[in-house]
C-alpha atoms as a PDB file:
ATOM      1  CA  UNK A   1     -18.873  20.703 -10.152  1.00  0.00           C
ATOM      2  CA  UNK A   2     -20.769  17.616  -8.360  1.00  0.00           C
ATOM      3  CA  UNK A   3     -19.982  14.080  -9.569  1.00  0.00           C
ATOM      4  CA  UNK A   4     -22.224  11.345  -9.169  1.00  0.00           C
ATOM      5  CA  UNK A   5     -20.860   8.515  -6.796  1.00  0.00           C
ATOM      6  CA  UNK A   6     -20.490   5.457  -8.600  1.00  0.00           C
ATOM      7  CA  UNK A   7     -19.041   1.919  -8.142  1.00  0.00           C
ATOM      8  CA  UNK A   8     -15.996   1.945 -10.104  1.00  0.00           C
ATOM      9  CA  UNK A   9     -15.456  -1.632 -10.332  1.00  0.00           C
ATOM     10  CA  UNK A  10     -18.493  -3.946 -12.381  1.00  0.00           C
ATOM     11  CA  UNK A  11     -21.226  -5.349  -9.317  1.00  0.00           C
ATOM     12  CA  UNK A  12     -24.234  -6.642 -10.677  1.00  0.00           C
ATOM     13  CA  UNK A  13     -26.077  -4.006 -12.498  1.00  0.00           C
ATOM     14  CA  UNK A  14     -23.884  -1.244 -12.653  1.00  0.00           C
ATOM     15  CA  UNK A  15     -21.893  -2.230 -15.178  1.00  0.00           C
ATOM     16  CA  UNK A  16     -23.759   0.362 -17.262  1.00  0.00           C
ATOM     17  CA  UNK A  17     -22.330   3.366 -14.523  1.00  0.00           C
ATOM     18  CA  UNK A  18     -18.839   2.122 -14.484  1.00  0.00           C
ATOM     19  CA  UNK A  19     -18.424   1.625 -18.170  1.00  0.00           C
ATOM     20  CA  UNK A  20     -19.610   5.677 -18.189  1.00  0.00           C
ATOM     21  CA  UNK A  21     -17.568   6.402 -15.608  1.00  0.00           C
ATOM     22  CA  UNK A  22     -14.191   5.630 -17.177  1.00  0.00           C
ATOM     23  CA  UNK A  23     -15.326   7.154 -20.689  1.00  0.00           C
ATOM     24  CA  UNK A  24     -16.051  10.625 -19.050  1.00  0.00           C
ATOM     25  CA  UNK A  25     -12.676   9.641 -17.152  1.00  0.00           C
ATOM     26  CA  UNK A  26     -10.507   8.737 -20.396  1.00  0.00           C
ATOM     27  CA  UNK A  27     -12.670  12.252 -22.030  1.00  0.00           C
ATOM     28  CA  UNK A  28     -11.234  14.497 -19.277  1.00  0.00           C
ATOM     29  CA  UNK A  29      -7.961  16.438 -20.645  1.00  0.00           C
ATOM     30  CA  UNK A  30      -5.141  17.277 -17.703  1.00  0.00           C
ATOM     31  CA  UNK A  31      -4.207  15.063 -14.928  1.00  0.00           C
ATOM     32  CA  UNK A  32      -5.267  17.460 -12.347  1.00  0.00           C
ATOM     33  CA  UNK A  33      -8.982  17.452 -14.113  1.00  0.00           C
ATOM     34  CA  UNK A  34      -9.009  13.455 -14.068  1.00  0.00           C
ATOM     35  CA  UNK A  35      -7.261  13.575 -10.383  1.00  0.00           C
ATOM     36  CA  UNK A  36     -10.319  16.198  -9.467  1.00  0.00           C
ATOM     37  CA  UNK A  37     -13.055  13.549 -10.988  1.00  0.00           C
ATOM     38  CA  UNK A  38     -11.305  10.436  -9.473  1.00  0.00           C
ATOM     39  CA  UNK A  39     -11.199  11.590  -5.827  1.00  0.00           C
ATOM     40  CA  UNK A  40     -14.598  12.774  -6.230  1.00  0.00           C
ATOM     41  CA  UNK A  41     -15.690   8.914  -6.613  1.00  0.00           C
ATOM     42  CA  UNK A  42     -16.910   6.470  -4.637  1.00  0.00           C
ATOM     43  CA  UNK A  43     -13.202   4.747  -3.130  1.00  0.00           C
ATOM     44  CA  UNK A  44     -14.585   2.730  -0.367  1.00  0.00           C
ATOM     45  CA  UNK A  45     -14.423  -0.517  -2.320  1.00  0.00           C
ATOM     46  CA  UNK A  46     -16.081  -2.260   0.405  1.00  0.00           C
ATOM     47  CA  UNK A  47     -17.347  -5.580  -0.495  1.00  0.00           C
ATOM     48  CA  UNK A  48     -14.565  -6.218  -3.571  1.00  0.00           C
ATOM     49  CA  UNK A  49     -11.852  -8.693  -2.762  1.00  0.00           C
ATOM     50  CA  UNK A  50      -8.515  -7.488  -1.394  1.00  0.00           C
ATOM     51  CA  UNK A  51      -6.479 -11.316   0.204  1.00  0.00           C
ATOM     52  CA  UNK A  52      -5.653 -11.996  -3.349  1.00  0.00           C
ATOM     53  CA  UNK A  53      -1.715 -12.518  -4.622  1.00  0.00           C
ATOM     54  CA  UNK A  54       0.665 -11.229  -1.360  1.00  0.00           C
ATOM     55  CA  UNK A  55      -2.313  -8.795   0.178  1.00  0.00           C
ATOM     56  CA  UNK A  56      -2.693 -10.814   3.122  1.00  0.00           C
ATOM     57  CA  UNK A  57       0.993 -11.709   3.588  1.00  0.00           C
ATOM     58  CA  UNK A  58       1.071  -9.179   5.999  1.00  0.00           C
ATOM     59  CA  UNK A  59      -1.553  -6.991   7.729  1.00  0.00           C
ATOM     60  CA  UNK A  60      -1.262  -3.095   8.370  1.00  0.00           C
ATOM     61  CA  UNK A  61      -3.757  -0.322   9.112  1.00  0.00           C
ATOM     62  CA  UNK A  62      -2.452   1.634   6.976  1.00  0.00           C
ATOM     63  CA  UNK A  63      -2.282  -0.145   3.846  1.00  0.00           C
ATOM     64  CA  UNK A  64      -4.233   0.272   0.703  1.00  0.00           C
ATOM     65  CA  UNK A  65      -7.211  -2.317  -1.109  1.00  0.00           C
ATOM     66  CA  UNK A  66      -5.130  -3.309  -4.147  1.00  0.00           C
ATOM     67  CA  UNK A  67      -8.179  -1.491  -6.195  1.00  0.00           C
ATOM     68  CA  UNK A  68      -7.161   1.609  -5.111  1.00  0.00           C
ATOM     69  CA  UNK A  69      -3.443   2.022  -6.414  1.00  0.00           C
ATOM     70  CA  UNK A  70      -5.318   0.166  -9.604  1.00  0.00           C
ATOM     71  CA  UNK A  71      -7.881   2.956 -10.018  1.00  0.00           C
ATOM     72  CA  UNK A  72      -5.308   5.946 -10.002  1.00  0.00           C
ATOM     73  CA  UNK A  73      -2.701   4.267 -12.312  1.00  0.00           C
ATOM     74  CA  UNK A  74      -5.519   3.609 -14.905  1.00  0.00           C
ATOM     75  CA  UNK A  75      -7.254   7.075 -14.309  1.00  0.00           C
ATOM     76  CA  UNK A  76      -3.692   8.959 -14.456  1.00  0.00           C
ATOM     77  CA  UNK A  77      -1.827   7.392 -17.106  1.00  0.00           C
ATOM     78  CA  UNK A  78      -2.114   6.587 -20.519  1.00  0.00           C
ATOM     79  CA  UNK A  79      -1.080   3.331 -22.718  1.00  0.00           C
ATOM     80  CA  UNK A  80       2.406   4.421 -23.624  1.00  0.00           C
ATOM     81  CA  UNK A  81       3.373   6.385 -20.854  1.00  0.00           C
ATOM     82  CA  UNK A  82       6.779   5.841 -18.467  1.00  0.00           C
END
């Protein structure tokens, strides 16, 4: 199954996309299913802020955009869980 690549954080007029992109997400039953859709977005997040809070404290090549942990902790967990 193909998934459309979209923005998953609101720029400009997309807001429309990523609001539909996390209600398919939060319709998806199974954590592998919602893993499956999540990797299958756009992760890039090129262009979004990531110096904010302790991000730029100190600079790896290996470290993630702080959207990215963001993304799978909202797309793999619901309110509630431990």
């Amino acid at each position: 199954m193909q998934h459309k690549q979209l923005s998953l954080l609101p720029t400009g007029t997309g807001k429309e996309d990523t609001q539909t992109f996390w209600e398919k997400l939060s319709s998806i039953e199974g954590t592998r299913e919602r893993l499956k859709y999540l990797l299958a977005a756009d992760l890039s997040f090129s262009g979004e802020p990531t110096g904010y809070a302790s991000h730029n404290l100190h600079a790896f090549a290996a470290k993630f955009p702080p959207q990215l942990p963001r993304l799978f902790i909202k797309g793999l967990t619901r309110p509630g869980d431990i």
